[in-house]
N, C-alpha and C. Protein backbone atom coordinates (compact mmCIF):
# COMPACT_ATOMS: atom_id res chain seq x y z
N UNK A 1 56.62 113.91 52.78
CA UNK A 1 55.37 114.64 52.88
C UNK A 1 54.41 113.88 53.77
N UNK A 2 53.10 114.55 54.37
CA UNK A 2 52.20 113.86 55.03
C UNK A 2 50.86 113.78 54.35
N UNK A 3 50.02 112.57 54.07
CA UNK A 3 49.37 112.75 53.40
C UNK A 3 47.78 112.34 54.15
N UNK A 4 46.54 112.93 53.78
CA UNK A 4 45.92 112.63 54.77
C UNK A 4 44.73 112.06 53.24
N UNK A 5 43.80 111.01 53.37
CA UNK A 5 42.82 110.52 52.16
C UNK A 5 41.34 110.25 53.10
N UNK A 6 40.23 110.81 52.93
CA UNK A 6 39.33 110.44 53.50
C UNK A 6 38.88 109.86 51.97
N UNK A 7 37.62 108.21 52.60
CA UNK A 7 37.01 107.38 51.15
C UNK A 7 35.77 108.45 51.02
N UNK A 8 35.37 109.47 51.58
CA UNK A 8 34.16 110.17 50.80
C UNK A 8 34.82 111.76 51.14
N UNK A 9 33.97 112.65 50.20
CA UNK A 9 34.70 113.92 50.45
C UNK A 9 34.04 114.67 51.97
N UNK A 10 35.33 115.53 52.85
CA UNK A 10 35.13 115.87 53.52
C UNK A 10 34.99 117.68 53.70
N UNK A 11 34.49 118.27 54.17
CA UNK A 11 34.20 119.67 54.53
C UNK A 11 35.73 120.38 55.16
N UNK A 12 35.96 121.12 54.53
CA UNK A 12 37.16 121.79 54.84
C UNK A 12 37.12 123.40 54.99
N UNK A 13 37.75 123.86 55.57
CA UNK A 13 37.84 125.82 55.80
C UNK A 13 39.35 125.92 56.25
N UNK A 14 40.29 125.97 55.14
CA UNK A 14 41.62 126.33 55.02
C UNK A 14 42.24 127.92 54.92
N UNK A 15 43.15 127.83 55.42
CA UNK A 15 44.04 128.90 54.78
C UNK A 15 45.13 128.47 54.06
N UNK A 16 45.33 127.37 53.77
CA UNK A 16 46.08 126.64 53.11
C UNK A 16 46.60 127.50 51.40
N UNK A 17 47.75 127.49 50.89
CA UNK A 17 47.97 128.32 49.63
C UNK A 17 47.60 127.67 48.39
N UNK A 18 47.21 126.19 48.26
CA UNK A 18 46.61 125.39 47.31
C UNK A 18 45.48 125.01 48.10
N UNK A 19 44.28 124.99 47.16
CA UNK A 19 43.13 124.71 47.95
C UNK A 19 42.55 125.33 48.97
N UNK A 20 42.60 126.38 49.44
CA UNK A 20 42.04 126.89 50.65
C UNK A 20 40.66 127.62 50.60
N UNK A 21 40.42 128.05 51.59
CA UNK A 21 38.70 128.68 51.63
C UNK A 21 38.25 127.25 52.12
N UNK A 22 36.77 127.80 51.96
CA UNK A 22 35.63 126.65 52.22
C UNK A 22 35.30 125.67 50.69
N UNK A 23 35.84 124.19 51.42
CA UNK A 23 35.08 123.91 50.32
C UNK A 23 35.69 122.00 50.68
N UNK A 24 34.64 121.23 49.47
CA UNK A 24 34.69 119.56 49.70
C UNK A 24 36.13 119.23 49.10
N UNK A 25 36.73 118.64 50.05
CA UNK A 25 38.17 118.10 49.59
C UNK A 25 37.87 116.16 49.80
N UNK A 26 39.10 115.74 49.75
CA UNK A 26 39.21 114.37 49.76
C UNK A 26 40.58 113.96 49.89
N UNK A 27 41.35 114.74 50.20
CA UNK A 27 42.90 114.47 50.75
C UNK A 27 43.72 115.87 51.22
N UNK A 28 44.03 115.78 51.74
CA UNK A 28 45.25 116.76 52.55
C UNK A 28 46.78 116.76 52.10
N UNK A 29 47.42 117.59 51.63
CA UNK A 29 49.12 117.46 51.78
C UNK A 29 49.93 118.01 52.40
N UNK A 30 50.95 117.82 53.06
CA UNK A 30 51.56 119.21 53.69
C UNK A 30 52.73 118.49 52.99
N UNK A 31 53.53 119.62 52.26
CA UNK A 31 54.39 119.02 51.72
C UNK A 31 56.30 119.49 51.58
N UNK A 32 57.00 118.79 52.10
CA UNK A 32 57.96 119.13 52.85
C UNK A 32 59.03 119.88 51.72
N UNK A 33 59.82 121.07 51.64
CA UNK A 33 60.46 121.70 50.88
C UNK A 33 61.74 122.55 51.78
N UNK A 34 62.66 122.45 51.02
CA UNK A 34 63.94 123.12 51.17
C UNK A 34 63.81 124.65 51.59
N UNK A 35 64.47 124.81 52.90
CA UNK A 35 64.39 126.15 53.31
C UNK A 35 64.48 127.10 52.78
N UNK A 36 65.64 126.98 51.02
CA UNK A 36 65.83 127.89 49.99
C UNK A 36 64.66 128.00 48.73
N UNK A 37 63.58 127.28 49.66
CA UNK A 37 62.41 127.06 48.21
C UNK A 37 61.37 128.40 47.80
N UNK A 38 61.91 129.09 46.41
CA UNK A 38 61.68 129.58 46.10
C UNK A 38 60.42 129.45 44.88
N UNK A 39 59.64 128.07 44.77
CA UNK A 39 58.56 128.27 43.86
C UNK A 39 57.76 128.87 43.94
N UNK A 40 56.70 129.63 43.20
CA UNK A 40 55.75 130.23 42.78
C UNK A 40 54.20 129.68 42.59
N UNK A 41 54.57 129.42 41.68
CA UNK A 41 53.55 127.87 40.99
C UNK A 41 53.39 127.10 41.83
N UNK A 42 52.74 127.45 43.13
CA UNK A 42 52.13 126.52 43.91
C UNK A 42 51.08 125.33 44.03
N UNK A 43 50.06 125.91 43.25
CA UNK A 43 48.83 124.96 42.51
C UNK A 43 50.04 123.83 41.55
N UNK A 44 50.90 124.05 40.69
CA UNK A 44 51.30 123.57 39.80
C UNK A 44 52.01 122.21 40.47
N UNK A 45 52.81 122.71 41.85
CA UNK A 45 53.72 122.27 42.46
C UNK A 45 52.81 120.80 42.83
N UNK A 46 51.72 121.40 43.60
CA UNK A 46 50.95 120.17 44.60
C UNK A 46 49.88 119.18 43.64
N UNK A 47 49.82 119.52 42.14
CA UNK A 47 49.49 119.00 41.38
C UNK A 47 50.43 117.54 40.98
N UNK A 48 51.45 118.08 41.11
CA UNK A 48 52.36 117.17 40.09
C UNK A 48 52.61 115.98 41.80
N UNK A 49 53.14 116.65 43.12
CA UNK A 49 53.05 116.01 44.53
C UNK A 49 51.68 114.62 44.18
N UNK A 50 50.51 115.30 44.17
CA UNK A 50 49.40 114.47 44.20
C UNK A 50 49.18 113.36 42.91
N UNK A 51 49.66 113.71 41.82
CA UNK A 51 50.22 112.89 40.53
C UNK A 51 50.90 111.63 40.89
N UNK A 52 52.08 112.20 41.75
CA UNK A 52 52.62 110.98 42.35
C UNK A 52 52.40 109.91 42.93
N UNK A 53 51.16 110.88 44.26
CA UNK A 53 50.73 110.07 44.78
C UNK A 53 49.42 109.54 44.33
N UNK A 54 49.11 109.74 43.27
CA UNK A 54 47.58 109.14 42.60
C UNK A 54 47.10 109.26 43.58
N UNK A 55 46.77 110.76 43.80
CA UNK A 55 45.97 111.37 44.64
C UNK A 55 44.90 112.11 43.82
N UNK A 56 43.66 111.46 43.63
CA UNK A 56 42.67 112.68 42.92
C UNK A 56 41.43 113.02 43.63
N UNK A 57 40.93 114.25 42.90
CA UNK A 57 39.81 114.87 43.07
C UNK A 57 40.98 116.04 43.70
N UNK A 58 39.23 116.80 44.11
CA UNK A 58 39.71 117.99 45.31
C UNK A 58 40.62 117.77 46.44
N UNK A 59 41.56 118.46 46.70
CA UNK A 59 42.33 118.75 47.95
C UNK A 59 42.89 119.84 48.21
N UNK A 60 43.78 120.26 49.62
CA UNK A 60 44.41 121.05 50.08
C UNK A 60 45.78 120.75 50.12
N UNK A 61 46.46 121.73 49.70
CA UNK A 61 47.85 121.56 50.15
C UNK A 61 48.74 122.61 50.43
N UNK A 62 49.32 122.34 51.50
CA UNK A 62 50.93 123.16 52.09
C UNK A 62 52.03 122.83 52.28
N UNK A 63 52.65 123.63 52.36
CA UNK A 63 54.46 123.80 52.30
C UNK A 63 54.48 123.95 53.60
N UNK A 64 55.67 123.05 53.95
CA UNK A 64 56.63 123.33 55.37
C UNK A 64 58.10 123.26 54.97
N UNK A 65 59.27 123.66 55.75
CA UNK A 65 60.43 123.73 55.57
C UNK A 65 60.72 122.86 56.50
N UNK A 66 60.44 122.53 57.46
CA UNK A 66 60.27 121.80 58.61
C UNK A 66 60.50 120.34 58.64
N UNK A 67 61.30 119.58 59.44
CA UNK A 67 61.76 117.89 59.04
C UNK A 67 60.02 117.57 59.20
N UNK A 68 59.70 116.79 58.31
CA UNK A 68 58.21 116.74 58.93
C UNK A 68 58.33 114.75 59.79
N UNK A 69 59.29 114.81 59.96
CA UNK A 69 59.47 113.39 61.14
C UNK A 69 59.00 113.75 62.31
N UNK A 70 59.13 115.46 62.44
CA UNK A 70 58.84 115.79 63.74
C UNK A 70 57.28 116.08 63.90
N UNK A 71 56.34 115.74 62.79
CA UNK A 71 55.14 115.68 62.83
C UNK A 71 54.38 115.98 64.57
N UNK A 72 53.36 116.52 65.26
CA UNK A 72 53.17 116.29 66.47
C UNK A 72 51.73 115.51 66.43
N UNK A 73 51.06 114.89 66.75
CA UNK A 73 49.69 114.62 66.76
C UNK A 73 49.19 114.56 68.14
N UNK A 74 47.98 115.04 68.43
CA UNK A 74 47.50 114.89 69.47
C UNK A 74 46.06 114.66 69.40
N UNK A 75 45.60 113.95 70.58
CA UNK A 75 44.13 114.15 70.37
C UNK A 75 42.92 114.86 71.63
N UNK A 76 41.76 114.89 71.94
CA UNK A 76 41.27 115.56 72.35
C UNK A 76 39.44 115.54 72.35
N UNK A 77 38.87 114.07 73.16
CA UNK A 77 37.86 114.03 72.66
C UNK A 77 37.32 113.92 71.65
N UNK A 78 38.11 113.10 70.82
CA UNK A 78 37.94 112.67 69.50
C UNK A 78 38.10 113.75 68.22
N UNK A 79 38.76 114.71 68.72
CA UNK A 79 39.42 115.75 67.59
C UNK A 79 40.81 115.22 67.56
N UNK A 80 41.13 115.35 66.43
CA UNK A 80 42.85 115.19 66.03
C UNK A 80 43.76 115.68 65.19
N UNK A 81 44.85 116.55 65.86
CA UNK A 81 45.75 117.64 65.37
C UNK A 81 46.88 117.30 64.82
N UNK A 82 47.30 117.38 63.68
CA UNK A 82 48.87 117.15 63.05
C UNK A 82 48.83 118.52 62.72
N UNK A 83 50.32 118.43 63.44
CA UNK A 83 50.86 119.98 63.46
C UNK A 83 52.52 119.66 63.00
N UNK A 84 52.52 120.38 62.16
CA UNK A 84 54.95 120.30 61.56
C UNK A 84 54.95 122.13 62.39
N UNK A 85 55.68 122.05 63.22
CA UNK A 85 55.83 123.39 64.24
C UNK A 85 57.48 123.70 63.69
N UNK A 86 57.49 124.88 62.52
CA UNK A 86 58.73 125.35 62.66
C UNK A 86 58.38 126.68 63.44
N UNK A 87 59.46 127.37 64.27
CA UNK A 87 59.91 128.45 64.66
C UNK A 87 61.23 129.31 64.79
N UNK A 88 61.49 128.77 63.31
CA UNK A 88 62.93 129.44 63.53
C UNK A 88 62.99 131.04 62.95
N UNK A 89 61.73 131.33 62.79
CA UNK A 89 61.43 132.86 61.52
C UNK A 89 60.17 133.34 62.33
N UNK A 90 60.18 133.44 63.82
CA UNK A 90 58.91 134.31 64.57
C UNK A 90 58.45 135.18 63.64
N UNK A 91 56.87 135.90 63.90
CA UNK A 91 56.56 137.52 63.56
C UNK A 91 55.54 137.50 64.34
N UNK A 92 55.25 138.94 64.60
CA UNK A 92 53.92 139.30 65.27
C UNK A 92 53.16 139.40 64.20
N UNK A 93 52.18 139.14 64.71
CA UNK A 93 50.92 139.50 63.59
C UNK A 93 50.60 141.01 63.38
N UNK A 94 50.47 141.66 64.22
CA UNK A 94 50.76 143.78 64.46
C UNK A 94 51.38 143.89 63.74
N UNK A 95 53.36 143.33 63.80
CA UNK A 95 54.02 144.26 63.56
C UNK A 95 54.21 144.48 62.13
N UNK A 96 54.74 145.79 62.15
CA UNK A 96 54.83 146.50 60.13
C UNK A 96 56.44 146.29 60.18
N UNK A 97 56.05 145.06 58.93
CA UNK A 97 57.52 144.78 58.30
C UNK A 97 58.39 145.70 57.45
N UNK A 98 59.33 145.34 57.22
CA UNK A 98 60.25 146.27 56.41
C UNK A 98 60.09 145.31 55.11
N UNK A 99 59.33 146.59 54.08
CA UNK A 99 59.21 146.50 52.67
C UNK A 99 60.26 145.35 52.14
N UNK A 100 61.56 145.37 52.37
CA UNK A 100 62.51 145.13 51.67
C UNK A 100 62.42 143.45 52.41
N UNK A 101 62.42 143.67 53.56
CA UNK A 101 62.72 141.91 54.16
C UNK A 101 62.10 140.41 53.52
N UNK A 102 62.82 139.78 53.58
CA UNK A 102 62.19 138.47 52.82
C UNK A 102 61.60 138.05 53.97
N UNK A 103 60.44 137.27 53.30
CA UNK A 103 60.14 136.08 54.29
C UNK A 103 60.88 134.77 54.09
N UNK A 104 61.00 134.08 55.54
CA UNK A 104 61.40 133.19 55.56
C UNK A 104 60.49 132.28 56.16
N UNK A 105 60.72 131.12 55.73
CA UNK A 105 60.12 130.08 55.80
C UNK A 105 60.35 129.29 57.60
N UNK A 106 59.70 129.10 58.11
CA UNK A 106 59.27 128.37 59.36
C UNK A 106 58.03 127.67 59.52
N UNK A 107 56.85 128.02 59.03
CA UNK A 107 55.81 127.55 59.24
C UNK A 107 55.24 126.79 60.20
N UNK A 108 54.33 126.79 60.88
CA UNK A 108 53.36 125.98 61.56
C UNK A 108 51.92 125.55 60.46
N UNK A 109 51.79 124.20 60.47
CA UNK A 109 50.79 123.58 59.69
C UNK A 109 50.48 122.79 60.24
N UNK A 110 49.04 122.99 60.60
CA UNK A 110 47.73 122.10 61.13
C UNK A 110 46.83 121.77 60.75
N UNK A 111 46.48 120.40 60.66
CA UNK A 111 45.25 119.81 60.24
C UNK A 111 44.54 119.44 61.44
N UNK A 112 43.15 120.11 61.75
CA UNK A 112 42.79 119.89 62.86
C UNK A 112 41.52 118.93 61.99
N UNK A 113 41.17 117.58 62.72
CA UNK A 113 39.94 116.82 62.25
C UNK A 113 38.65 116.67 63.42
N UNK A 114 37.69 117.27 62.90
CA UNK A 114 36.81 117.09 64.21
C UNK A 114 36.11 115.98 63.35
N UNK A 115 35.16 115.16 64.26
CA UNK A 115 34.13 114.01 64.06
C UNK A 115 32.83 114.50 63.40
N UNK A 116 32.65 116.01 63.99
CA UNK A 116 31.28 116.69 64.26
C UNK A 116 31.84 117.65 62.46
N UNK A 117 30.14 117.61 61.64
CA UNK A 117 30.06 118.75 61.31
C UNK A 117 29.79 120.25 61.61
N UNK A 118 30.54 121.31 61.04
CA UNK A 118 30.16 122.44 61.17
C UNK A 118 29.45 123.34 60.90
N UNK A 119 28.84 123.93 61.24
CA UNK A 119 28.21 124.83 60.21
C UNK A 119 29.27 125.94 59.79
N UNK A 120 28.77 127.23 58.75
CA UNK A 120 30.21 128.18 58.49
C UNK A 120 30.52 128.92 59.54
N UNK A 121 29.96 129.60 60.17
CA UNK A 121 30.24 130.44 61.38
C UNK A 121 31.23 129.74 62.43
N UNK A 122 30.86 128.25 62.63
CA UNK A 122 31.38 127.10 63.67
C UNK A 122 32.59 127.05 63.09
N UNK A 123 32.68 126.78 61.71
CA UNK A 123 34.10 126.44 61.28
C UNK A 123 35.06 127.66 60.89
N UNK A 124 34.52 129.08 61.17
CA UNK A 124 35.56 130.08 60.85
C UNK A 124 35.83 130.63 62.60
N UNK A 125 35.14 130.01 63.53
CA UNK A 125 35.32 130.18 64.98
C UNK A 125 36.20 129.06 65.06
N UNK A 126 36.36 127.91 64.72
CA UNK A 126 37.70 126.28 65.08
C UNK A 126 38.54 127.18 64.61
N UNK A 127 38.51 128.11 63.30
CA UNK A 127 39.55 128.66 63.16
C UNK A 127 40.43 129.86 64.17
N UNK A 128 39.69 130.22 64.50
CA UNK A 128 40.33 131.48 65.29
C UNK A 128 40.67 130.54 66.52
N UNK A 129 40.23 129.74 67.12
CA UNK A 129 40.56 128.84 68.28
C UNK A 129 41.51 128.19 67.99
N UNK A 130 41.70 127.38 66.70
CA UNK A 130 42.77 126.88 66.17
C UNK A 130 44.43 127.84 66.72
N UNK A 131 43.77 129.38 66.20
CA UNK A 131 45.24 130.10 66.06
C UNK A 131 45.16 130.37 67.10
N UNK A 132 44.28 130.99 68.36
CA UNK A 132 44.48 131.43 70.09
C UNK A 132 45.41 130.17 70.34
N UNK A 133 45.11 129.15 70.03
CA UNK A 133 45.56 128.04 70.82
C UNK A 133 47.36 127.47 70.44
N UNK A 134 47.31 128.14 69.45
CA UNK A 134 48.81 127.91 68.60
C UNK A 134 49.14 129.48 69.18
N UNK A 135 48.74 130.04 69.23
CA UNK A 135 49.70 131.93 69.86
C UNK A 135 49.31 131.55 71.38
N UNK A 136 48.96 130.53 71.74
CA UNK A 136 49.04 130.46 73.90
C UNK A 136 50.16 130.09 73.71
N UNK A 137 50.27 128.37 72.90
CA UNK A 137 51.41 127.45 72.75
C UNK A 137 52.76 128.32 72.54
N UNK A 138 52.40 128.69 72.29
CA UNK A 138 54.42 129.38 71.35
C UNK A 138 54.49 130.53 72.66
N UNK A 139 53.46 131.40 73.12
CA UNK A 139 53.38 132.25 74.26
C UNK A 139 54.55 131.67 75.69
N UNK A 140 53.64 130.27 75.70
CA UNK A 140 54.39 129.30 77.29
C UNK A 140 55.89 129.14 76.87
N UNK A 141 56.18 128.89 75.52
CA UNK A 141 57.74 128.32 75.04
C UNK A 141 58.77 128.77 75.10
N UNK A 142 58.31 130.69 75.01
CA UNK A 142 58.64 131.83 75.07
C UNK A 142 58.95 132.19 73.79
N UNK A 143 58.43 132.04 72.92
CA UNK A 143 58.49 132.44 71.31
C UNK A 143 58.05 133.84 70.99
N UNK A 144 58.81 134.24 70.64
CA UNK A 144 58.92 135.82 70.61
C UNK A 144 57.98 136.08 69.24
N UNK A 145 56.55 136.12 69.19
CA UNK A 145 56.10 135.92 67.97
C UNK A 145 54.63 135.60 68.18
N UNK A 146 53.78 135.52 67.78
CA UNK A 146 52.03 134.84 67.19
C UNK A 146 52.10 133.72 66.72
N UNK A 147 53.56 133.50 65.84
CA UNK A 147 53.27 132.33 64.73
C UNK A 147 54.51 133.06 63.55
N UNK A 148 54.10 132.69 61.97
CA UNK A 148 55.23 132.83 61.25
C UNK A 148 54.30 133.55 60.02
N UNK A 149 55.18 133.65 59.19
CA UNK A 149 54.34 134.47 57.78
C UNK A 149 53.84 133.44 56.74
N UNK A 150 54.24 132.38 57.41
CA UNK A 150 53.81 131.10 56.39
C UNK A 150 52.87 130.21 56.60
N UNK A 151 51.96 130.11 58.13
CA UNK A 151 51.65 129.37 59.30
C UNK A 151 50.35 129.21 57.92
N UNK A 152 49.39 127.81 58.18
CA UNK A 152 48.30 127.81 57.62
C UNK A 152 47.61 126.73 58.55
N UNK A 153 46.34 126.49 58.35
CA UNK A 153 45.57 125.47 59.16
C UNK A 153 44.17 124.98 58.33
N UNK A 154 43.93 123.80 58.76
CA UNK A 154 42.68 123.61 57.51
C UNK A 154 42.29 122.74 58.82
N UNK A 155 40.85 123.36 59.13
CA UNK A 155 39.59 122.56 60.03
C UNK A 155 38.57 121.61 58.87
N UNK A 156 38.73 120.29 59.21
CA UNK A 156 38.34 119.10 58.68
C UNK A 156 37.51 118.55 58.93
N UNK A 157 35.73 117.95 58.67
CA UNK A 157 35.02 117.43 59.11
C UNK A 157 33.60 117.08 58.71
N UNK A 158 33.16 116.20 58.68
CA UNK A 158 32.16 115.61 57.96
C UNK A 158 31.39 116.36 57.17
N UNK A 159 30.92 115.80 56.23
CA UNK A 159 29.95 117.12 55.21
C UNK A 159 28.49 116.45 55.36
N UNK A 160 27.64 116.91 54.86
CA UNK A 160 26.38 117.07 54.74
C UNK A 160 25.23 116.19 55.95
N UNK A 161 25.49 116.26 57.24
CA UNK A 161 25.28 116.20 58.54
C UNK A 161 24.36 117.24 58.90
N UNK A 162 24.17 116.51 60.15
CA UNK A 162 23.69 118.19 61.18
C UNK A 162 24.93 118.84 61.71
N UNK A 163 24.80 120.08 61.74
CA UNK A 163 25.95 120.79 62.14
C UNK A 163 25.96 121.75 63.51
N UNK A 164 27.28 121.06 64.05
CA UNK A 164 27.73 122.11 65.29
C UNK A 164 27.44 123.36 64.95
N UNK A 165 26.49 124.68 65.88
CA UNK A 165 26.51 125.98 65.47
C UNK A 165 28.12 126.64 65.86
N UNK A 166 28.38 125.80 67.20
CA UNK A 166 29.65 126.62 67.58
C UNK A 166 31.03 126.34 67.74
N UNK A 167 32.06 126.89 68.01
CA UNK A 167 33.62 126.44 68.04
C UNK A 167 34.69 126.62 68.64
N UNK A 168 34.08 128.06 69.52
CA UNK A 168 34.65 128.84 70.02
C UNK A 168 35.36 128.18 71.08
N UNK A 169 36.27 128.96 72.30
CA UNK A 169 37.26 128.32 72.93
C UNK A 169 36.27 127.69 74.08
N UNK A 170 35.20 128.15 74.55
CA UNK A 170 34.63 127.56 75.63
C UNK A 170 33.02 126.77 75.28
N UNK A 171 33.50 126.15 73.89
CA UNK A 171 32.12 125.21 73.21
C UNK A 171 32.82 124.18 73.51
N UNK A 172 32.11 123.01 73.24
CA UNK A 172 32.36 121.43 73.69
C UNK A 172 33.26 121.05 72.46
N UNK A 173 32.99 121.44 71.28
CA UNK A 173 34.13 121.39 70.38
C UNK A 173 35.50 122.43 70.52
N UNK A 174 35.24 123.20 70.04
CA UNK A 174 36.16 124.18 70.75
C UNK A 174 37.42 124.50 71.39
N UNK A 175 36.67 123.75 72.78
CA UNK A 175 37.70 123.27 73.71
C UNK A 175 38.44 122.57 73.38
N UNK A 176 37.70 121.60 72.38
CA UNK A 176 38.87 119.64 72.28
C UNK A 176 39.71 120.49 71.33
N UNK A 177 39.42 121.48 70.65
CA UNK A 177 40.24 121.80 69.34
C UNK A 177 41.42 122.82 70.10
N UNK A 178 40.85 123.77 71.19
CA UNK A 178 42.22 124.63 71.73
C UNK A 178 42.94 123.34 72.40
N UNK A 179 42.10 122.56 73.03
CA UNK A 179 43.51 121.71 73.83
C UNK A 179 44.58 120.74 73.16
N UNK A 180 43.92 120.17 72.13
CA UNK A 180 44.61 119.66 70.86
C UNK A 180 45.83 120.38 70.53
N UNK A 181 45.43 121.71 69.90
CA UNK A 181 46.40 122.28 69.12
C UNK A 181 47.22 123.05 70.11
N UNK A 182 47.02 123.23 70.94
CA UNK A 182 47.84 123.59 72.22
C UNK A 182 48.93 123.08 72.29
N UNK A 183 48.63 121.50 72.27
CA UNK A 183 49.57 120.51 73.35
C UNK A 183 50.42 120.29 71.94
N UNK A 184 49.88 120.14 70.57
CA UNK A 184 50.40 119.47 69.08
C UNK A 184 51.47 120.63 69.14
N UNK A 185 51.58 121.99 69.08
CA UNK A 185 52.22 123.17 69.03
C UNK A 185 52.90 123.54 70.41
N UNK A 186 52.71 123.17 71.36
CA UNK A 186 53.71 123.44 72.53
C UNK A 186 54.96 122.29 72.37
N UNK A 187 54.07 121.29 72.07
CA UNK A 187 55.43 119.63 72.00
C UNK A 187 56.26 120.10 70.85
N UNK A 188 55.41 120.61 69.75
CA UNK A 188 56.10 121.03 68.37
C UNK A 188 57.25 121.89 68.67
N UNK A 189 57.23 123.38 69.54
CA UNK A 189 57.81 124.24 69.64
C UNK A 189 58.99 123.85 70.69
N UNK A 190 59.56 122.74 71.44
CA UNK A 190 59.88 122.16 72.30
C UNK A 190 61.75 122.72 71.90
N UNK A 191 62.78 123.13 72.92
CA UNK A 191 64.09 123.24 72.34
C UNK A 191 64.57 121.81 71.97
N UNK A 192 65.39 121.76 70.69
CA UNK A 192 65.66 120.89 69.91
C UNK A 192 66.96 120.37 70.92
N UNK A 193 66.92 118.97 71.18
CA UNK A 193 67.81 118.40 72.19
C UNK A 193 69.17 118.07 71.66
């Protein structure tokens, strides 16, 4: 697993399936599971993960299927992206699935960390820049897809500051965050040698 611990709590806006939304965390998990992983009890799961790791208070946590050795990090003007890039289970974000189909597990999971606080608007715009910048990446690779049905991302960054109003792709944050997750998710998506 990858584990991320800030010493004071930090400002988070996840989509993450444990912990997500807006709100003060103090560690990160992405946590690595068997392609046949069928748990439920997700909260339950990343409880007992963080137990282990005498990990407490608030946090976020996700599932990848993904070797997470292949971790990507990049940085970007002092933003910094860990991304586990599976793509072996494309989808469009449009398209209408068939009722019956399972999902499968591939996931893309990003922790993007900016320096700068956000305000909410700023940090639900890193988000959408976050994902343009992960659907360019997989676009250049030729990934037949947006991303996966599992993909999550949690924008990370100082709490009770003055805050960035903006995030978008052509703000001074923004930018460091599309080029980050760009390069973390293009290297990620790379054919396996």
């Amino acid at each position: 697993m990858l584990v991320w611990r800030w010493g004071t709590p930090v400002s988070v806006l996840s989509s993450a399936p444990v912990g997500g939304g807006p709100r003060l965390v103090q560690w990160a998990l992405n946590i690595g599971v068997r392609s046949d992983y069928d748990r439920t009890d997700l909260s339950e799961h990343a409880r007992e993960v963080a137990a282990g790791l005498d990990v407490r208070g608030p946090g976020v946590a996700m599932f990848t299927a993904v070797d997470l050795s292949r971790r990507q990090r990049c940085e970007s003007g002092g933003v910094t992206v860990d991304a586990t890039v599976g793509i072996s289970h494309p989808t469009w974000a449009a398209e209408i699935p068939d009722t019956e189909e399972r999902i499968f597990p591939g996931t893309i999971n990003l922790v993007v960390q900016v320096p700068v606080a956000l305000d909410p608007g700023a940090a639900v715009n890193a988000v959408v820049t976050a994902t343009e910048a992960k659907t360019q990446a997989l676009a250049a690779r030729g990934v037949p897809g947006t991303g996966t049905a599992t993909d999550a991302v949690a924008i990370v960054c100082p709490a009770g500051i003055a805050a960035e109003r903006f995030a978008g792709p052509r703000s001074q944050w923004g930018s460091r965050i599309g080029h980050a997750v760009y390069r973390a998710v293009w290297s990620g998506a790379r054919p396996r040698e």
